[in-house]
Protein backbone atom coordinates (compact mmCIF):
# COMPACT_ATOMS: atom_id res chain seq x y z
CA UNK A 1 25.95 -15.84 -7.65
CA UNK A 2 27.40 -12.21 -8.19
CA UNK A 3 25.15 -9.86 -6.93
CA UNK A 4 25.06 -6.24 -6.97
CA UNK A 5 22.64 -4.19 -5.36
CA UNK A 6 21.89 -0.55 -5.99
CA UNK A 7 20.57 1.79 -3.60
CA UNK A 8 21.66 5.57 -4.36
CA UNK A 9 20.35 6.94 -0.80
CA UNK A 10 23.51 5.88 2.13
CA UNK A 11 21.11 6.38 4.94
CA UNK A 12 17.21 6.19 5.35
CA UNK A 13 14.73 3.05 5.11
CA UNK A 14 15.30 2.20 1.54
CA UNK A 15 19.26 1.68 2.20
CA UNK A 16 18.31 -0.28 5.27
CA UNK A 17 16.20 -2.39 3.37
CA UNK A 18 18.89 -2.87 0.96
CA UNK A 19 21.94 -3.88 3.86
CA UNK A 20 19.75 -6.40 5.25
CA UNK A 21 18.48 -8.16 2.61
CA UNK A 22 22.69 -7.88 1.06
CA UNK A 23 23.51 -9.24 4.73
CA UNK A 24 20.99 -12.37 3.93
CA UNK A 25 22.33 -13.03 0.53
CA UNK A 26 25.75 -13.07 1.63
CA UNK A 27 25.31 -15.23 4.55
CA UNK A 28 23.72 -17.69 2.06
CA UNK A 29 26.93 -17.69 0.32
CA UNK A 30 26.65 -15.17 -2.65
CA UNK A 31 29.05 -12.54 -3.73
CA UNK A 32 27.34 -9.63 -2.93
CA UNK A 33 28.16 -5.79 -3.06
CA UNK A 34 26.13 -2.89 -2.35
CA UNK A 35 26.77 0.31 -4.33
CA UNK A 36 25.67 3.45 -2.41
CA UNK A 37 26.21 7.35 -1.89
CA UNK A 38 29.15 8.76 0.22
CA UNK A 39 29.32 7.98 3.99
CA UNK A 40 26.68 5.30 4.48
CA UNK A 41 24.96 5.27 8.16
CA UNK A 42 25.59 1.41 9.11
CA UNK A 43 28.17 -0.76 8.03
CA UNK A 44 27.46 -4.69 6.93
CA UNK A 45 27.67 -6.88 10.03
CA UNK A 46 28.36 -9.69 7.73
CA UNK A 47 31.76 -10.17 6.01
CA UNK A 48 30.16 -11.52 2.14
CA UNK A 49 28.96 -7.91 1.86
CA UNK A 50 31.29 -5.29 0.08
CA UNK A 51 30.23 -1.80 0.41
CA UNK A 52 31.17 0.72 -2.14
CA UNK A 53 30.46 4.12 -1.09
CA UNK A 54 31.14 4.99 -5.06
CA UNK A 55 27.95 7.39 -5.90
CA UNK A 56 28.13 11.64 -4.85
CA UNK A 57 24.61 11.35 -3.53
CA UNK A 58 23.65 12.84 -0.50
CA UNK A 59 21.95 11.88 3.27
CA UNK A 60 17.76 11.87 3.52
CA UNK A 61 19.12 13.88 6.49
CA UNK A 62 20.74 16.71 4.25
CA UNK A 63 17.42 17.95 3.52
CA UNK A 64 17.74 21.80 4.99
CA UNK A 65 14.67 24.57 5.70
CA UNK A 66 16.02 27.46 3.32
CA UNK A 67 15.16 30.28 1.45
CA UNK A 68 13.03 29.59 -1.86
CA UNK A 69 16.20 30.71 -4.37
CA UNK A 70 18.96 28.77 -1.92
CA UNK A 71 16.91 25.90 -2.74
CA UNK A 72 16.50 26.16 -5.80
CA UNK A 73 19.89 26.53 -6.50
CA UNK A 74 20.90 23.12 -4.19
CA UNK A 75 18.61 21.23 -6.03
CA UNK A 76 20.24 22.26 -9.72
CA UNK A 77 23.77 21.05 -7.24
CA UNK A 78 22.36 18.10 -6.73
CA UNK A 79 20.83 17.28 -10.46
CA UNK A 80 24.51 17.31 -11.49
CA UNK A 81 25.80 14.94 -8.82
CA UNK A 82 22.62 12.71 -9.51
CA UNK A 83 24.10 12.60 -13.06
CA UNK A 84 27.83 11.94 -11.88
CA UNK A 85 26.32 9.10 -9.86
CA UNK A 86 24.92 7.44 -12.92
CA UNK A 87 28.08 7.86 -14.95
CA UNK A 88 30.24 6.69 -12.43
CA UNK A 89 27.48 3.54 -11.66
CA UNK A 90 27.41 2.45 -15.68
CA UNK A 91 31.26 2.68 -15.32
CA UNK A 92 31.47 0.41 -12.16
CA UNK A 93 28.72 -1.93 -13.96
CA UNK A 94 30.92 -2.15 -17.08
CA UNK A 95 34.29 -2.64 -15.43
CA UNK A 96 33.02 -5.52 -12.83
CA UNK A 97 29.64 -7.05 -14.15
CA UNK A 98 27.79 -9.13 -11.78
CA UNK A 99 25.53 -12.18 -12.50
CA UNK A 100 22.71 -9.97 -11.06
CA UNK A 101 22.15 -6.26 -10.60
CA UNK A 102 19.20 -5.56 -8.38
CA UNK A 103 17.69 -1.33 -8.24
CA UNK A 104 15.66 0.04 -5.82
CA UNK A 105 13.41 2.94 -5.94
CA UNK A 106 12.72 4.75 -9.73
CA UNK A 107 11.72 8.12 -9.28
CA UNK A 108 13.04 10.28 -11.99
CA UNK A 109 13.26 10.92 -15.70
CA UNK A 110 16.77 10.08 -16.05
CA UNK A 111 16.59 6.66 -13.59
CA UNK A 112 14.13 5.20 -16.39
CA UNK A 113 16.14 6.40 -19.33
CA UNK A 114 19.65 5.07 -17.60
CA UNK A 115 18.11 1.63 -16.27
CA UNK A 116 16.81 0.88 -19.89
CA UNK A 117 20.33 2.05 -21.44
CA UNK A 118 22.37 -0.23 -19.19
CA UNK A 119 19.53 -3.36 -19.78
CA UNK A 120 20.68 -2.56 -23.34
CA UNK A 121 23.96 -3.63 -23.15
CA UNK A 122 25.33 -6.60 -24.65
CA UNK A 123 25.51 -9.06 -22.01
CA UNK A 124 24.00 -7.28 -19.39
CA UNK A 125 23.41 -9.11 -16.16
CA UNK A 126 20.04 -10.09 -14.84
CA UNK A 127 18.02 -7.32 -13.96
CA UNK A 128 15.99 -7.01 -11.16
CA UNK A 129 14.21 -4.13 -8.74
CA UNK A 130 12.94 -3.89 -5.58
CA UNK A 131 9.79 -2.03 -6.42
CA UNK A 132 8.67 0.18 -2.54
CA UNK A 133 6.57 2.35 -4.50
CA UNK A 134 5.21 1.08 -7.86
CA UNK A 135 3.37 4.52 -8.89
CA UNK A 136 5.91 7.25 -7.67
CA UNK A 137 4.32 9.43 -4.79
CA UNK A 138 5.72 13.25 -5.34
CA UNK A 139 7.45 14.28 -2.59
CA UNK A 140 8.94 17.38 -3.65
CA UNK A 141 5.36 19.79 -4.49
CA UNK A 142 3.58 20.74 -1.38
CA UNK A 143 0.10 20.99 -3.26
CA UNK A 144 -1.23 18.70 -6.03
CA UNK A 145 -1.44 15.31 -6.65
CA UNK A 146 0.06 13.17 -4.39
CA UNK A 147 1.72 11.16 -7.35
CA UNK A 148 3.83 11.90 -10.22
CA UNK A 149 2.27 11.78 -13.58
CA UNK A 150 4.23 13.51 -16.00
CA UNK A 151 4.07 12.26 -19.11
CA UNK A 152 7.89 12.34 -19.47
CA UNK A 153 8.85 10.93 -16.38
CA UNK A 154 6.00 7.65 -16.58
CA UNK A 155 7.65 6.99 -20.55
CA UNK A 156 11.08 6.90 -18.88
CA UNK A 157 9.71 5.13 -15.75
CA UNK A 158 8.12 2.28 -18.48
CA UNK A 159 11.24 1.54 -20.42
CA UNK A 160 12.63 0.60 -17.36
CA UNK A 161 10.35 -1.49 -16.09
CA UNK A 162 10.20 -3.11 -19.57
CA UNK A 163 13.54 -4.15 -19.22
CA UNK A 164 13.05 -5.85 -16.02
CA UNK A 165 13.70 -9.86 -15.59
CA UNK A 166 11.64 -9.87 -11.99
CA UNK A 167 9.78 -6.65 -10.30
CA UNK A 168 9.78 -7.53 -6.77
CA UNK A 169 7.23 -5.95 -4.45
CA UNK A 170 6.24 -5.82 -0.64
CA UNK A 171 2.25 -6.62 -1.11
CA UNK A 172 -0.76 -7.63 -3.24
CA UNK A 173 -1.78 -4.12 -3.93
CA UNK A 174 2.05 -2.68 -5.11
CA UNK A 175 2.00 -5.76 -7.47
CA UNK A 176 -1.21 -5.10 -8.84
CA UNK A 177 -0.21 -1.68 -9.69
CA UNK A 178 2.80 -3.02 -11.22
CA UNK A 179 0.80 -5.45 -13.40
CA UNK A 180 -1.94 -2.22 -14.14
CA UNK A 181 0.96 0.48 -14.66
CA UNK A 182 3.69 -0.93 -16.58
CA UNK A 183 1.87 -4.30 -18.16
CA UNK A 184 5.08 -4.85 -20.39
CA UNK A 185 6.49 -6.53 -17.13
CA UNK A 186 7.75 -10.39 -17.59
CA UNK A 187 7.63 -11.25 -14.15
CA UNK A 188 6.35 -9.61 -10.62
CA UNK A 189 6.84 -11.21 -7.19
CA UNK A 190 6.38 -10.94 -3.91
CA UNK A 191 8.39 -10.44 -1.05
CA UNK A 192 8.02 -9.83 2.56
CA UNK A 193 9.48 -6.95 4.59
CA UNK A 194 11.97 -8.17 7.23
CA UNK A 195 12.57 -7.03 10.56
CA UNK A 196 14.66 -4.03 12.22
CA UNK A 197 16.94 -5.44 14.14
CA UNK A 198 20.10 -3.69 12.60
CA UNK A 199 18.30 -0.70 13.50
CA UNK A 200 17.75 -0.94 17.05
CA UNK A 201 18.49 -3.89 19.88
CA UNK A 202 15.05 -4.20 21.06
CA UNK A 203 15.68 -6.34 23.70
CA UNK A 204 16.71 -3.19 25.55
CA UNK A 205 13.41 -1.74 25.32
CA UNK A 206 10.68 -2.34 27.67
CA UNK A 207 7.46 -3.60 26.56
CA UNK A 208 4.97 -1.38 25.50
CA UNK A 209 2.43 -1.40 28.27
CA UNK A 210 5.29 -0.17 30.43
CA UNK A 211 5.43 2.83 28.42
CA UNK A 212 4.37 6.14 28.86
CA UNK A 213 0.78 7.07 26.97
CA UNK A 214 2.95 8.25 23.96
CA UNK A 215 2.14 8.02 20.61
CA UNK A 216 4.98 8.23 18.04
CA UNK A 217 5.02 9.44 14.45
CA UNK A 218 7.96 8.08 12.76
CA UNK A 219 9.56 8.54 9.56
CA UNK A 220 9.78 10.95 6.44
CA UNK A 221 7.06 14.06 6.87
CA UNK A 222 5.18 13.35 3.81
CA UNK A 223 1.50 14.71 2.76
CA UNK A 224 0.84 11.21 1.64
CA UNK A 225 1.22 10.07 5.35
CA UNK A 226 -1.66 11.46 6.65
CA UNK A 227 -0.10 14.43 9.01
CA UNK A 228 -3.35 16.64 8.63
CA UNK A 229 -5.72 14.27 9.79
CA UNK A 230 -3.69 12.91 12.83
CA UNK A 231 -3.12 16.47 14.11
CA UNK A 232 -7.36 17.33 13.25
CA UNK A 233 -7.51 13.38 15.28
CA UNK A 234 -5.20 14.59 18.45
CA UNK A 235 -7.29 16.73 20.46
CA UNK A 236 -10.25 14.52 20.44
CA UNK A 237 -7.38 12.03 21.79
CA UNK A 238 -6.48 14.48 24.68
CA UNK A 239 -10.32 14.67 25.77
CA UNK A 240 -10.27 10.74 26.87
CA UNK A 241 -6.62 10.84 27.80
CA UNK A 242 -5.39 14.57 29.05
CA UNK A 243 -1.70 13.22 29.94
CA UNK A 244 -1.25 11.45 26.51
CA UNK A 245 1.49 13.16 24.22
CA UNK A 246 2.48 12.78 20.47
CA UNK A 247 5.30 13.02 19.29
CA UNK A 248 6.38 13.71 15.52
CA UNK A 249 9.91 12.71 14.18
CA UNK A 250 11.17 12.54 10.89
CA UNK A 251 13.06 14.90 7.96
CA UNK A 252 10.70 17.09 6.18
CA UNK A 253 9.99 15.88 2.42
CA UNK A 254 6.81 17.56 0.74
CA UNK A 255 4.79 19.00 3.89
CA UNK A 256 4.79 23.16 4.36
CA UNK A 257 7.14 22.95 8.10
CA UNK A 258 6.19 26.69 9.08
CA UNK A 259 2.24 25.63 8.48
CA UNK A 260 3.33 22.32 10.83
CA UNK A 261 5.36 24.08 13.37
CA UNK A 262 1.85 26.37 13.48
CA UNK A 263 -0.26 23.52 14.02
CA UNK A 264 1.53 21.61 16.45
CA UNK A 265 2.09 24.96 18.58
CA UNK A 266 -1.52 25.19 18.68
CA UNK A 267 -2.62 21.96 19.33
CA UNK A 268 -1.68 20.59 23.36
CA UNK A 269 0.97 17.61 23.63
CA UNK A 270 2.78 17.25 20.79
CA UNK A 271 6.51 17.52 20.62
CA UNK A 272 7.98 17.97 16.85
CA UNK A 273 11.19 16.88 16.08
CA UNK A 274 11.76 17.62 12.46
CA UNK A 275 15.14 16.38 10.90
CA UNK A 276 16.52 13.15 9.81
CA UNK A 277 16.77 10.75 12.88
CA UNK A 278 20.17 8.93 13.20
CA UNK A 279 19.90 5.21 13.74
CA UNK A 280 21.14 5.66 17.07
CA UNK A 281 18.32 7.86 18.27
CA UNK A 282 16.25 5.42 16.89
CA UNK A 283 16.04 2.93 20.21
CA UNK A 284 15.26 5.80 22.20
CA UNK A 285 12.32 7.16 20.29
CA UNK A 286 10.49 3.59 20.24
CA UNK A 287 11.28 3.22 23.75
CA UNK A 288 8.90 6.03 24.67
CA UNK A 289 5.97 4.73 22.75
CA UNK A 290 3.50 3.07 23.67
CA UNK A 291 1.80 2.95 20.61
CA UNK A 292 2.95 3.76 16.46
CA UNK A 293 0.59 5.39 14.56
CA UNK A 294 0.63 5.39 10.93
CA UNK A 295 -2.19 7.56 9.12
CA UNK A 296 -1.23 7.38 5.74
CA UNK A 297 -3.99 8.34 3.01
CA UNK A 298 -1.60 5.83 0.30
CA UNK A 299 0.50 3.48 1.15
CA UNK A 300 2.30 0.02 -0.17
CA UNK A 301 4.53 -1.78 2.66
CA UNK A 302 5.89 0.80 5.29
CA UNK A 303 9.73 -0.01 7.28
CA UNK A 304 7.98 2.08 10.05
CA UNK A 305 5.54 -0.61 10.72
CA UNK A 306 8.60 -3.57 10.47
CA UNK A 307 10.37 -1.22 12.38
CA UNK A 308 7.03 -0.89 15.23
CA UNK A 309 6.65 -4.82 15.58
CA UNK A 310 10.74 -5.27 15.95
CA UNK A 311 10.47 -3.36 18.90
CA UNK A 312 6.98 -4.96 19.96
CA UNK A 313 4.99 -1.69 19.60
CA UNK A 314 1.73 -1.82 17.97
CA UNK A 315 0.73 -0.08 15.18
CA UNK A 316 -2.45 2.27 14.56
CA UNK A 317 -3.18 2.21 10.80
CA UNK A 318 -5.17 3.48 7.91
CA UNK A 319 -6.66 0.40 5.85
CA UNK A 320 -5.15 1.45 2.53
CA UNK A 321 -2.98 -0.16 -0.06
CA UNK A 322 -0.33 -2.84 1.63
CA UNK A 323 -0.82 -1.68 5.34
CA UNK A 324 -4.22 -4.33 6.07
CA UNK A 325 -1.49 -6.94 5.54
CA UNK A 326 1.29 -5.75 7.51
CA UNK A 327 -0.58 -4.54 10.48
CA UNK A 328 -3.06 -7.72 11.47
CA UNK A 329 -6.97 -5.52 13.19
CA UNK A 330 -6.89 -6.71 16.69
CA UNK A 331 -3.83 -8.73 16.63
CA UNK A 332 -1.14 -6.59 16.06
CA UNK A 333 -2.46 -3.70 15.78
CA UNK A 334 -5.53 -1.67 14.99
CA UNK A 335 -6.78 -0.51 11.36
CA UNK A 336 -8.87 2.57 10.70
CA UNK A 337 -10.57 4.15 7.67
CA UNK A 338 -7.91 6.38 5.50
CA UNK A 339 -8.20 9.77 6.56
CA UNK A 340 -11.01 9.78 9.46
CA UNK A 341 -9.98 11.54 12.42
CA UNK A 342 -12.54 9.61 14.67
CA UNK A 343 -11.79 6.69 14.18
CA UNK A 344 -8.23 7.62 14.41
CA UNK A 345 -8.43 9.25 17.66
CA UNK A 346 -10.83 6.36 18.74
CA UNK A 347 -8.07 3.59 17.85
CA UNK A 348 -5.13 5.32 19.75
CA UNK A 349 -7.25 6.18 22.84
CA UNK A 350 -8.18 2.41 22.69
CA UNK A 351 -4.31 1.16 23.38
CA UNK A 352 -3.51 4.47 25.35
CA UNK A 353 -5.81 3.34 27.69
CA UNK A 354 -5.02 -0.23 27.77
CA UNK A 355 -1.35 -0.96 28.65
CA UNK A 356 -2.12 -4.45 28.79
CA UNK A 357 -3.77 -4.78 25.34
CA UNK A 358 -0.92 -2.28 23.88
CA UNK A 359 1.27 -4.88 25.17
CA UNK A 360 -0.43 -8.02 24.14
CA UNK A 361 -0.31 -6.78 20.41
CA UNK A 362 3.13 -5.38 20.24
CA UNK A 363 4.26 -8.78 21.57
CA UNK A 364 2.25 -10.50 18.59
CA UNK A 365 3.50 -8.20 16.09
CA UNK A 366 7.20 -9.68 17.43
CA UNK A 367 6.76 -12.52 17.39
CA UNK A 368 4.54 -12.39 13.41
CA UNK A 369 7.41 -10.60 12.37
CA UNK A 370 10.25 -13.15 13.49
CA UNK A 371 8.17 -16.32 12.57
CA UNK A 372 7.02 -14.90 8.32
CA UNK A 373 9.90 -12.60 8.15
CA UNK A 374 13.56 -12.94 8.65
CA UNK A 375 16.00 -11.63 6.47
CA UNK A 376 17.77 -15.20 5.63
CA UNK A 377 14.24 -16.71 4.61
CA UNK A 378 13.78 -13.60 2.11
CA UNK A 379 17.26 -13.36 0.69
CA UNK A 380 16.80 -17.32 0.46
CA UNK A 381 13.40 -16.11 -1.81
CA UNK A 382 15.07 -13.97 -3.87
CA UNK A 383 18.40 -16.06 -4.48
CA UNK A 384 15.82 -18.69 -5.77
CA UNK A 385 13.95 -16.40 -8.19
CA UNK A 386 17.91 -14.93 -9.22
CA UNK A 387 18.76 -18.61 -10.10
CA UNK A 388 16.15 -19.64 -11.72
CA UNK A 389 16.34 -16.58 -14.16
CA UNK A 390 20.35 -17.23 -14.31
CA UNK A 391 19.98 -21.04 -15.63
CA UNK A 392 16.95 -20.15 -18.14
CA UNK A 393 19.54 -17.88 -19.38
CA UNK A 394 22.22 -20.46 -19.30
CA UNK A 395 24.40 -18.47 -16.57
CA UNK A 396 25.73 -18.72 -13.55
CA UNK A 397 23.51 -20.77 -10.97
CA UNK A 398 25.11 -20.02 -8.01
């Protein structure tokens, strides 16, 4: 098969996602490219994979803390090279048409309008998407709900999904939103998230129960994540375990920083390291943890937690959306109620105080990960559900 996979962001867990599961195809034998923005962060390690760096789209690690107008008017900057990237996609689409073109994340007006143009066209390829986030969290509005519902932008958001052969998801609970949210869908399956291993050699690492008692925070700083309630959890932490620090990494998205940067100046042992963190720094970060937390009030699958068990760290969840099935309560990890501070700061003073049980699950979250997950099993998932679509169509069949 011809495969083309589109991911607009060159850098963050969404284009990671995308790589490895182009890396799998390929070394399955499929033609695969990956269309991205300018300057992606990783290059494919396998040679099947041809990267074209062909959209003007811009870093997750662009995002900058300025003034209300400056931002404003980078934002109407980047609304024009969103639209460039579309023309210049359709163009590339028309001018070298694959047997399968396969989207990732929908979260504007003019994705939904452009997906169900191109589905449109007279023999357009298969269509596929990788579906992380089913009902669109907002990540741009500080207050408010923590999803998009404008009318506009779920219409737009429905015609494309209506022109979908196969919505693939990470979990049960994104592909019953699929099947509640957009019911005109044909087709919705299910497919794992694999491992980090392009993202960090965690062989290097030491175990987790060597670690220092640190907790890490990884990832985009999102009000859907849960900040609040691990920084209201912390210093009932730092009561059982005085020496224990947090740490808090990732690029600003929807949360107020200056009301952060308040919090975590007033709250004892916590480090904040806002800005995008380079896959490089990665290794580093995970090396000092003995423990991952992830709070999050919603969730669906989470590259954080993949990312956690790669580098056999356990993970401290909430119990909400696709989370209870990634991180396995009292095997590789520990679950907690969404948004309860107790139980929270009970579950991380639990493995903070417990090297040897810290260690136990981050070695079972490994070795889960390795045995349900690799990339080659999943791409050998998908290919499957790609042929089967191509020869009920009567094309290609790889």
């Amino acid at each position: 098969m011809r495969v083309t996979l589109v991911e607009f962001s060159p850098a963050g867990g969404l284009f990671h996602f995308a790589m490895q599961l182009a890396e799998g195809l390929a070394e399955l034998g499929h033609e695969v490219q990956l269309v991205t923005g300018s300057d992606p962060e990783m290059l494919p390690r396998h040679a099947g994979v041809r990267l074209l760096p062909l959209l003007p789209t811009w870093h997750p690690g662009a995002a900058r803390l300025e003034p209300w107008l400056l931002r404003k008017a980078r934002r109407a900057v980047r609304a024009l090279r969103y639209v460039e990237s579309w023309r210049r996609l359709a163009r590339h689409l028309a001018a070298d048409p694959p047997d399968v073109v396969q989207w990732a994340e929908w979260r504007f007006v003019l994705d939904g309008w452009a997906v169900a143009a191109l589905a449109r066209r007279r023999d357009a390829p298969i269509q596929a998407v990788v579906a992380h986030t089913p009902r669109p969290f907002s990540e741009q509005r500080s207050r408010g709900s923590l999803h998009k519902s404008g009318r506009l932008t779920m219409s737009a958001l429905r015609s494309a999904y209506a022109a979908m052969d196969v919505v693939l998801v990470l979990g049960d609970t994104a592909r019953d939103d699929v099947r509640n949210l957009w019911p005109e869908v044909r087709r919705v399956e299910i497919v794992p998230h694999g491992d980090e291993g392009a993202l960090v050699a965690a062989g290097d690492l030491d175990s987790a129960g060597r670690s220092a008692e640190t907790v890490l925070f990884f990832g985009t700083l999102a009000r859907y994540k849960g900040l609040d309630v691990l920084l209201d959890a912390w210093p009932l932490v730092r009561r059982h375990r005085p020496a224990a620090r947090l740490v808090i990494a990732g690029a600003p998205a929807d949360v107020d920083v200056a009301e952060l940067r308040r919090r975590v100046a007033a709250t004892a042992g916590v480090e904040l390291q806002v800005g995008y963190v380079p896959i490089g720094a990665v290794g580093s970060l995970m090396g000092q943890a003995r423990v991952v937390v992830a709070p999050y009030l919603l969730a669906y699958g989470s590259g954080v937690v993949a990312l956690a068990h790669t580098c056999r760290r356990p993970v401290v969840a909430s119990a909400v959306g696709d989370l209870g099935a990634a991180v396995h309560d009292g095997e590789t990890g520990l679950l907690v109620p969404p948004g309860s501070a107790p139980a929270l700061a009970d579950a991380l003073t639990t493995l903070l105080a417990d090297p040897d049980q810290a260690d136990r699950l981050g070695q079972a979250g490994s070795v889960r990960l390795r045995a349900d997950a690799s990339w080659r099993d999943i791409a050998g998932s998908v290919a499957a559900i790609y042929t089967e679509l191509l020869r009920a169509r009567g094309g290609a069949a790889g």
